[in-house]
C-alpha atoms as a PDB file:
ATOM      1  CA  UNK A   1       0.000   0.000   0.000  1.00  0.00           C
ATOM      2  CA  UNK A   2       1.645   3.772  -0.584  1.00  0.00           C
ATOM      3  CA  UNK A   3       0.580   6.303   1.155  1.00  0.00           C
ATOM      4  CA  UNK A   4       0.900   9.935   1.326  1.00  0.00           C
ATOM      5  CA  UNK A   5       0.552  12.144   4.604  1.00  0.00           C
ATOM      6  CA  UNK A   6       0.992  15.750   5.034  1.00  0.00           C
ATOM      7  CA  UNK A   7       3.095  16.619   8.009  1.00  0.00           C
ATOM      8  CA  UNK A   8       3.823  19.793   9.795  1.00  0.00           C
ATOM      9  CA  UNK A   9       7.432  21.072  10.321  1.00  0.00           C
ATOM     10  CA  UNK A  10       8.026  19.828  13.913  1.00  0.00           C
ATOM     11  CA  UNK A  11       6.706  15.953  12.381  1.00  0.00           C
ATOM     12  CA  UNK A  12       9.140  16.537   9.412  1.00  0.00           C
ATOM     13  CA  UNK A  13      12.070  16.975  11.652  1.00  0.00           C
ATOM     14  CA  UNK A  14      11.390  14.278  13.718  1.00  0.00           C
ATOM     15  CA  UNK A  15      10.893  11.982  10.804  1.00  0.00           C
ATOM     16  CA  UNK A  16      14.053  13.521   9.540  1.00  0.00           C
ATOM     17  CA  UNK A  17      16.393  12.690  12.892  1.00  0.00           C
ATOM     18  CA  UNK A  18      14.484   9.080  13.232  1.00  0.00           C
ATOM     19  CA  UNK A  19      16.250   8.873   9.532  1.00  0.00           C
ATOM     20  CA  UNK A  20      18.949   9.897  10.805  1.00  0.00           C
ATOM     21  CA  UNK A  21      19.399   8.262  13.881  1.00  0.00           C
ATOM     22  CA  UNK A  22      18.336   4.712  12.924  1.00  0.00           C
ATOM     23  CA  UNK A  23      19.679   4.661   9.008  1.00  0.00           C
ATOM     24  CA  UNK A  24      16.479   3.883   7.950  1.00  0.00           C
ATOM     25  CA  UNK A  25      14.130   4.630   5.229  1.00  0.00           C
ATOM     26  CA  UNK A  26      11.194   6.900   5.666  1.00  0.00           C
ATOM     27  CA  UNK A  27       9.248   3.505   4.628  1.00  0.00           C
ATOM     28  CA  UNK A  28      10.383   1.411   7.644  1.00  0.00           C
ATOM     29  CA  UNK A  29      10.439   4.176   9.959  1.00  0.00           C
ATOM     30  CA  UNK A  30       6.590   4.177   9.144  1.00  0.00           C
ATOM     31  CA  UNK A  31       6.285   0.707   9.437  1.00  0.00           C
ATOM     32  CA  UNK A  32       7.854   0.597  13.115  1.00  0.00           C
ATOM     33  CA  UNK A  33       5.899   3.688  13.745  1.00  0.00           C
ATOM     34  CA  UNK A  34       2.435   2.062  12.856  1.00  0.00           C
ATOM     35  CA  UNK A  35       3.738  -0.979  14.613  1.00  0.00           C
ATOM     36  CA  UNK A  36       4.298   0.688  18.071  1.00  0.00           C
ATOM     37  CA  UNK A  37       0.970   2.301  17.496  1.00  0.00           C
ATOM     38  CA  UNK A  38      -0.770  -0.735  16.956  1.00  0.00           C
ATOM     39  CA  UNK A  39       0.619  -2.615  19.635  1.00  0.00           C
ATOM     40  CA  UNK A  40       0.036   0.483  22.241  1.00  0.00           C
ATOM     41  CA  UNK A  41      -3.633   1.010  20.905  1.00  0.00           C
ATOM     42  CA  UNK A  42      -4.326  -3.307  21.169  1.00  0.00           C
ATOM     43  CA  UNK A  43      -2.843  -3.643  24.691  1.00  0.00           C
ATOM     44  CA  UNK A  44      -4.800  -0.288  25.654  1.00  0.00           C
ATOM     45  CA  UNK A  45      -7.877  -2.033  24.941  1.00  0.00           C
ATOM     46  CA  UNK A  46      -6.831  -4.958  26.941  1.00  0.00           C
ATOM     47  CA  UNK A  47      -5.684  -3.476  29.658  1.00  0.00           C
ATOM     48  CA  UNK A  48      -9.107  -1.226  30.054  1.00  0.00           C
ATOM     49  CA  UNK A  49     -11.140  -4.783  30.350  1.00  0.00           C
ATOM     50  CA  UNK A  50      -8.924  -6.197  32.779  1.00  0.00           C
ATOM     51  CA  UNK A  51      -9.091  -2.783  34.962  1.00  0.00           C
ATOM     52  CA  UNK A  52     -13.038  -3.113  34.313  1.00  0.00           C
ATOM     53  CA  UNK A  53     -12.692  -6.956  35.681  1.00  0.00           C
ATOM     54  CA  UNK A  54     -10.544  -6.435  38.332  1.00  0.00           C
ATOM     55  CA  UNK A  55     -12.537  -3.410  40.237  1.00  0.00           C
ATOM     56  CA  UNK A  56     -16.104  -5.505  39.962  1.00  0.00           C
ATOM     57  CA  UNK A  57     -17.166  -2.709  37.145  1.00  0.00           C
ATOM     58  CA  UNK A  58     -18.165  -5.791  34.989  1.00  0.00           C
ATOM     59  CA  UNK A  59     -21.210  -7.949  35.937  1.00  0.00           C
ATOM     60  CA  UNK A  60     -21.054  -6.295  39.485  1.00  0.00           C
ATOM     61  CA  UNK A  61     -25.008  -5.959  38.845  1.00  0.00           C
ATOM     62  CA  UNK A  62     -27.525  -7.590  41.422  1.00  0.00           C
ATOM     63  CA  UNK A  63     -31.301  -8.262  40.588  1.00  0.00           C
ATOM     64  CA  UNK A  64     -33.184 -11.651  39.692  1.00  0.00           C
ATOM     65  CA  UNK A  65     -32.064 -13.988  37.315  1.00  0.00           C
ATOM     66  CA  UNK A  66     -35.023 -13.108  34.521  1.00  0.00           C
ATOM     67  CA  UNK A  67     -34.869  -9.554  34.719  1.00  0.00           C
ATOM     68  CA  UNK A  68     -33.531  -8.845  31.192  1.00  0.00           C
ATOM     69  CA  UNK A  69     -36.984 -10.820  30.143  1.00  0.00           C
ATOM     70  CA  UNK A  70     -38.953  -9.902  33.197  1.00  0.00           C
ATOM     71  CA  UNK A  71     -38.361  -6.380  33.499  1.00  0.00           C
ATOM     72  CA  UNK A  72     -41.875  -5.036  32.741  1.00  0.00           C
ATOM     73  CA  UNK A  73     -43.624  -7.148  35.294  1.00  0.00           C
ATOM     74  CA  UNK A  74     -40.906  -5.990  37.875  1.00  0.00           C
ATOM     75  CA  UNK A  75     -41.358  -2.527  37.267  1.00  0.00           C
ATOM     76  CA  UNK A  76     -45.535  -3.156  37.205  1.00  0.00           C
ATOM     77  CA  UNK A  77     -44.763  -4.718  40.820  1.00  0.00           C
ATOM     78  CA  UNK A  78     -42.171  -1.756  41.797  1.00  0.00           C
ATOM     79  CA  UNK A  79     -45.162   0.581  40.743  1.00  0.00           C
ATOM     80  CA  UNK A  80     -47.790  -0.960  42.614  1.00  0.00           C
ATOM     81  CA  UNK A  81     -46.175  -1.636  45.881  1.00  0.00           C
ATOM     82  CA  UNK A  82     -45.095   2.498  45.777  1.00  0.00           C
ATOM     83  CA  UNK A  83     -48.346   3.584  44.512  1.00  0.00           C
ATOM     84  CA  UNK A  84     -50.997   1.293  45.126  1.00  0.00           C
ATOM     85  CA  UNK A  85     -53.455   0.113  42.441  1.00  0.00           C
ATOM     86  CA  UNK A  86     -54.421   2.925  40.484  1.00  0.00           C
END
């Protein structure tokens, strides 16, 4: 795949001393860029849904069993024992 990107002067100097630096194409200095990215953005997700798991966030819900299903006759009950039949 090319691709073409527009970058502003402080991003063309960087890209120009990671040339530099590592003897390296602009190419693979894209390639390891993307690469970090990728791995930092795929653990990020990760590590969010074993923060969420660890601190009881996830599935720390109570309530009966069949309340996804039998949430209208709860509420009906809820409404009734607070207001009386009306």
């Amino acid at each position: 795949m090319r691709i073409s990107a527009r970058l502003d002067e402080e991003q063309s100097e960087r890209l120009e001393f990671l040339q530099r630096e590592t003897q390296e194409s602009v190419s693979e200095v894209v390639k390891r860029a993307i690469d970090r990215y990728y791995e930092e953005v795929s653990q990020g997700r990760s590590r969010a849904a074993e923060i969420f798991a660890a601190t009881g966030f996830i599935g720390s819900g109570e309530g009966p069993g069949d309340l996804s299903t039998e949430y209208k006759r709860y509420l009906q009950e809820g409404w009734s024992q607070k207001h009386g039949d009306r």
